[in-house]
C-alpha atoms as a PDB file:
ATOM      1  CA  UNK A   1     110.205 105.797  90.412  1.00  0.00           C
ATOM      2  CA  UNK A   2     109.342 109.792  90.062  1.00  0.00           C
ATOM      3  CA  UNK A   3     108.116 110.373  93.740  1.00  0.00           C
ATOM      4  CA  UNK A   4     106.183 113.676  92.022  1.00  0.00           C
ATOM      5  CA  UNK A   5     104.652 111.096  90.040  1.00  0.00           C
ATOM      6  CA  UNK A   6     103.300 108.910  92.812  1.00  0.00           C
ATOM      7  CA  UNK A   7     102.633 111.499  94.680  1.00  0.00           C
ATOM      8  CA  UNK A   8     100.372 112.738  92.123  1.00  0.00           C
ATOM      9  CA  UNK A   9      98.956 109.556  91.361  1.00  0.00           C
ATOM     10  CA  UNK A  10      98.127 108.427  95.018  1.00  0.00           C
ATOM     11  CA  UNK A  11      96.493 111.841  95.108  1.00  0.00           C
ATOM     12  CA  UNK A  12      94.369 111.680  92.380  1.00  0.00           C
ATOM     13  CA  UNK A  13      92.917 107.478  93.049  1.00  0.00           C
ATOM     14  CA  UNK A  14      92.233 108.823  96.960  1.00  0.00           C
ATOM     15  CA  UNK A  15      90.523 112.045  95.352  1.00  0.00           C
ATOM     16  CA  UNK A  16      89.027 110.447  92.626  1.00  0.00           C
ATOM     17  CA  UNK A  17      87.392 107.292  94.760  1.00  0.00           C
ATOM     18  CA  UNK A  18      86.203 109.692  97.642  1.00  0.00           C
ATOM     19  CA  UNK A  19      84.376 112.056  94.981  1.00  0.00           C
ATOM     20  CA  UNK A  20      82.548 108.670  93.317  1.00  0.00           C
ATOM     21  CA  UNK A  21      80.613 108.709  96.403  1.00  0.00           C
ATOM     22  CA  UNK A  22      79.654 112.429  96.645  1.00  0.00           C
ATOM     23  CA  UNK A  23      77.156 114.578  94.807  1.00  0.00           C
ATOM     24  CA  UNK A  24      80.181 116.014  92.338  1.00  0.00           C
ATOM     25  CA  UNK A  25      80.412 112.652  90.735  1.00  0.00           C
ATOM     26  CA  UNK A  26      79.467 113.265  87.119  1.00  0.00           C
ATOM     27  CA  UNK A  27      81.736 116.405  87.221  1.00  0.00           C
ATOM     28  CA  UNK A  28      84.421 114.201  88.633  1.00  0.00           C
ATOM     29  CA  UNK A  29      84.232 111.077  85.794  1.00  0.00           C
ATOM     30  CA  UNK A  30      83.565 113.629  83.192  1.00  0.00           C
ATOM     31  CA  UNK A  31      86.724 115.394  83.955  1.00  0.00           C
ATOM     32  CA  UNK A  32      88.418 112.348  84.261  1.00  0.00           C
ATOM     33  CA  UNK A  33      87.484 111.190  81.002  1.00  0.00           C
ATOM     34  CA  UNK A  34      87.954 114.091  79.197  1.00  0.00           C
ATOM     35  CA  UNK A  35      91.504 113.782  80.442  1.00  0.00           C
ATOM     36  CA  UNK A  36      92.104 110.027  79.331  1.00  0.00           C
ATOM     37  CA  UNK A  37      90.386 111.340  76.189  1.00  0.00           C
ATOM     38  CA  UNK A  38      93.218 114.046  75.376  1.00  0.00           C
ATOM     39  CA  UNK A  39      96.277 112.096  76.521  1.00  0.00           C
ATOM     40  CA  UNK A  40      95.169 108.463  75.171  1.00  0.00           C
ATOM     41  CA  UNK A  41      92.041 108.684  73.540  1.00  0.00           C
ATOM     42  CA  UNK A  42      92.119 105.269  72.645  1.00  0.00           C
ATOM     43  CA  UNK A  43      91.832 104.020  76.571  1.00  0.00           C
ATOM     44  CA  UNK A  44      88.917 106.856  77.137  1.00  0.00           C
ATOM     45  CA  UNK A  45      85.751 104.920  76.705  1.00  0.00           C
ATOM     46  CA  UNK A  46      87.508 102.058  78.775  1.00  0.00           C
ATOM     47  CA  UNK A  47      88.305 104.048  81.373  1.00  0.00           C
ATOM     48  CA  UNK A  48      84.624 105.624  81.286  1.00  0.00           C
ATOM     49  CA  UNK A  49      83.101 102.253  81.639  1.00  0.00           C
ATOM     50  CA  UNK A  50      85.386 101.075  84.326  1.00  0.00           C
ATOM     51  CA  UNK A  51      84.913 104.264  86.243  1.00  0.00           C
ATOM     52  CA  UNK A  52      80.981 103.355  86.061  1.00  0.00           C
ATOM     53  CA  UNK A  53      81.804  99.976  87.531  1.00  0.00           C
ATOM     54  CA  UNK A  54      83.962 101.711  90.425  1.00  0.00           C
ATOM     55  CA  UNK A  55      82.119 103.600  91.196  1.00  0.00           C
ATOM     56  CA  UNK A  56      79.171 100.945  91.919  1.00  0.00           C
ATOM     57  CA  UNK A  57      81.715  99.167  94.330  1.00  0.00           C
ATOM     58  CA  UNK A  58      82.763 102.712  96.028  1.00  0.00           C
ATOM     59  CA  UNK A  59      78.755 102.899  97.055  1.00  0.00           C
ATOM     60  CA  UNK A  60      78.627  99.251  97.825  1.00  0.00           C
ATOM     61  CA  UNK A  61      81.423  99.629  99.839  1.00  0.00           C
ATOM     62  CA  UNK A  62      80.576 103.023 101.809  1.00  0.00           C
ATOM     63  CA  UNK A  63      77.424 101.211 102.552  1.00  0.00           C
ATOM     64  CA  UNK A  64      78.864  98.644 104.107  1.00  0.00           C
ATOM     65  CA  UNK A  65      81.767 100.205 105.527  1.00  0.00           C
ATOM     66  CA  UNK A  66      84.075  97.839 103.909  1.00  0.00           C
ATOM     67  CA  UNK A  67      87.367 100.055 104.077  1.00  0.00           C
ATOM     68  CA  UNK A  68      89.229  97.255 102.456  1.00  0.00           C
ATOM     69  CA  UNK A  69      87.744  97.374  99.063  1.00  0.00           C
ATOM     70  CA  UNK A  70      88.223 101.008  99.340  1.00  0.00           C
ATOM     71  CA  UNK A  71      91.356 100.895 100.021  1.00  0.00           C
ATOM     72  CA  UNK A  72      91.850  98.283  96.691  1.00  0.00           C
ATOM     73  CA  UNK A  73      89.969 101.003  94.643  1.00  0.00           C
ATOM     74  CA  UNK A  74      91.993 103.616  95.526  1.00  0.00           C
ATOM     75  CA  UNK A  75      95.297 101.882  94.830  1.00  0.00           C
ATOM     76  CA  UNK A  76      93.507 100.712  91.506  1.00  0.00           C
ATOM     77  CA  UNK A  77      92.986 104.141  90.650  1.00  0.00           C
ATOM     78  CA  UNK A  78      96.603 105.435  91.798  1.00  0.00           C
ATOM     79  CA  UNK A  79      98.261 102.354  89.643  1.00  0.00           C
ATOM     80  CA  UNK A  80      96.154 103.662  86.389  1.00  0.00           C
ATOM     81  CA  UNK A  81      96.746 107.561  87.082  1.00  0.00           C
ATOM     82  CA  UNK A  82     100.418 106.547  87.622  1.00  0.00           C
ATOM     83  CA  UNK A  83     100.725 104.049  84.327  1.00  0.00           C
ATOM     84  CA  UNK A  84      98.737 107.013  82.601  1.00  0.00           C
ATOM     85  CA  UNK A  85     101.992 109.970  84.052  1.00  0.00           C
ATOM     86  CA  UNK A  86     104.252 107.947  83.670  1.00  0.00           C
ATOM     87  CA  UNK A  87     103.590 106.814  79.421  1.00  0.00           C
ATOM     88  CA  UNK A  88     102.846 111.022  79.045  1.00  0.00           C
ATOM     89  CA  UNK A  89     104.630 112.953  81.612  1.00  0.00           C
ATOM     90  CA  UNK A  90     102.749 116.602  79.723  1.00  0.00           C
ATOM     91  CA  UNK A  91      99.714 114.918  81.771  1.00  0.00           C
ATOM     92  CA  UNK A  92     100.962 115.967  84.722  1.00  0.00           C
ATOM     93  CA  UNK A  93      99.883 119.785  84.643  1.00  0.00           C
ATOM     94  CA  UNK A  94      96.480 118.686  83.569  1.00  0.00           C
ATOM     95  CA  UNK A  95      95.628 116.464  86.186  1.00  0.00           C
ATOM     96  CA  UNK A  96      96.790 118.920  88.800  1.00  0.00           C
ATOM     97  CA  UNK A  97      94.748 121.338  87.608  1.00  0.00           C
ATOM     98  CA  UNK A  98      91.504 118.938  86.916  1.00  0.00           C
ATOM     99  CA  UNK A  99      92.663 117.709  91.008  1.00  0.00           C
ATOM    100  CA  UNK A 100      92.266 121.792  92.274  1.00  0.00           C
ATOM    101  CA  UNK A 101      89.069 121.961  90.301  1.00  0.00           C
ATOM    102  CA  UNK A 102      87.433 118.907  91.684  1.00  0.00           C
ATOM    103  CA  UNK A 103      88.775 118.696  95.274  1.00  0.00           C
ATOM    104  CA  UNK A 104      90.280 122.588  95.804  1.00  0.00           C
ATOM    105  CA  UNK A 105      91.017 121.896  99.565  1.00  0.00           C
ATOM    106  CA  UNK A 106      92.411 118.500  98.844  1.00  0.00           C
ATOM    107  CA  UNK A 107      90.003 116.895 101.158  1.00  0.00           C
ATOM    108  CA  UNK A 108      89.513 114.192  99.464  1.00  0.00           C
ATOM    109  CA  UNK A 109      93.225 113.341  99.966  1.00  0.00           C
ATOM    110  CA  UNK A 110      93.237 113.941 103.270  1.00  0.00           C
ATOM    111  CA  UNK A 111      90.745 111.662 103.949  1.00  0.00           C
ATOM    112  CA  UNK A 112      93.007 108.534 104.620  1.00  0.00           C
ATOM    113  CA  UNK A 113      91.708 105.913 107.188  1.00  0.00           C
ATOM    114  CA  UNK A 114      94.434 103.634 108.886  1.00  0.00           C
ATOM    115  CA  UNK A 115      92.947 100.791 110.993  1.00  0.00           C
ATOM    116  CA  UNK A 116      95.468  99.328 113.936  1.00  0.00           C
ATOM    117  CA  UNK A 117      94.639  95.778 115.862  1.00  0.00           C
ATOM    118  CA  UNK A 118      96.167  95.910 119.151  1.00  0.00           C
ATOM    119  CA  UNK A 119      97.339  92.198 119.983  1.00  0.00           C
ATOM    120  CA  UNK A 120      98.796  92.965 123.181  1.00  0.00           C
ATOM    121  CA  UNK A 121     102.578  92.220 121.834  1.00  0.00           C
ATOM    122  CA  UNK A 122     104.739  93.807 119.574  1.00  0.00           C
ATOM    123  CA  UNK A 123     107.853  95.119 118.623  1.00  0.00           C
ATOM    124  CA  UNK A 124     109.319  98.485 119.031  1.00  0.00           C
ATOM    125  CA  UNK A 125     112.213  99.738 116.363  1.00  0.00           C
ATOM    126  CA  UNK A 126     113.487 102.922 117.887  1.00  0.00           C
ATOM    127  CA  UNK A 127     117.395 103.943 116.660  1.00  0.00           C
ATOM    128  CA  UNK A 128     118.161 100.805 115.248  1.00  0.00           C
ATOM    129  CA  UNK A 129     117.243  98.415 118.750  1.00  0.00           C
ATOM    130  CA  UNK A 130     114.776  96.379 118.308  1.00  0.00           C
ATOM    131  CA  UNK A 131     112.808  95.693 121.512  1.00  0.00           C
ATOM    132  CA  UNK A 132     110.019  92.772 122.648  1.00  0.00           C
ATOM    133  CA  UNK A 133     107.149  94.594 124.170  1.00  0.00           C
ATOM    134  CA  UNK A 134     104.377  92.358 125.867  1.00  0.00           C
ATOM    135  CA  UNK A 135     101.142  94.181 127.302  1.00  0.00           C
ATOM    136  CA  UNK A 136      99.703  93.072 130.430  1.00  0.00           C
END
């Protein structure tokens, strides 16, 4: 797989999901749309619809703090901007430029949340060893 490609497309389903939940929404689907609408018009009105519908589970979500539907929103949105490069490659300059317009300091790619469990074991892989680490 093109890792320009997935790096564009993980950057534009983290963008895209944080914006759904911030006052530049309707700037943020319409660009979107217009985009689906140029490089396969006939997916545009499905992709405005399901949009709509994401982003009532992004707000649904923030409100509860539910990080793991976010997290399935955003990798919905990355799989569909990738499937979308990937079938017309010429998309690529577009959607970088629609990305700088939207989100110019590329916050809203930034903003990646990792949550860790500490279980009070583990391993550790450090060189190729492979060590048994027990907290007490």
């Amino acid at each position: 797989m093109d890792p320009e490609v997935t790096s564009l497309a993980q950057s534009a389903g983290t963008t895209l999901v944080t914006l759904m939940a911030a006052d530049a929404w309707h700037r943020t689907r319409d660009g979107f749309v217009q985009l689906w609408r140029r490089v396969q018009p006939e997916r545009a009105e499905t992709v405005a619809a399901e949009l709509e519908v994401a982003r009532e589970d992004v707000l649904a979500a923030t409100a509860a703090d539910d990080q793991e539907t976010l997290d399935e929103l955003r990798a919905q949105w990355q799989g569909l901007v990738r499937r979308l490069l990937v079938a017309r490659p010429d998309a690529r300059d577009e959607l970088r430029r629609l990305l700088d317009e939207l989100d110019p300091g590329g916050s809203g790619a930034r903003q990646v949340t990792q949550h860790a469990t500490a279980s009070g074991q583990g391993r550790v892989y450090q060189a190729g060893r492979d060590q048994h680490i027990t907290e007490r």
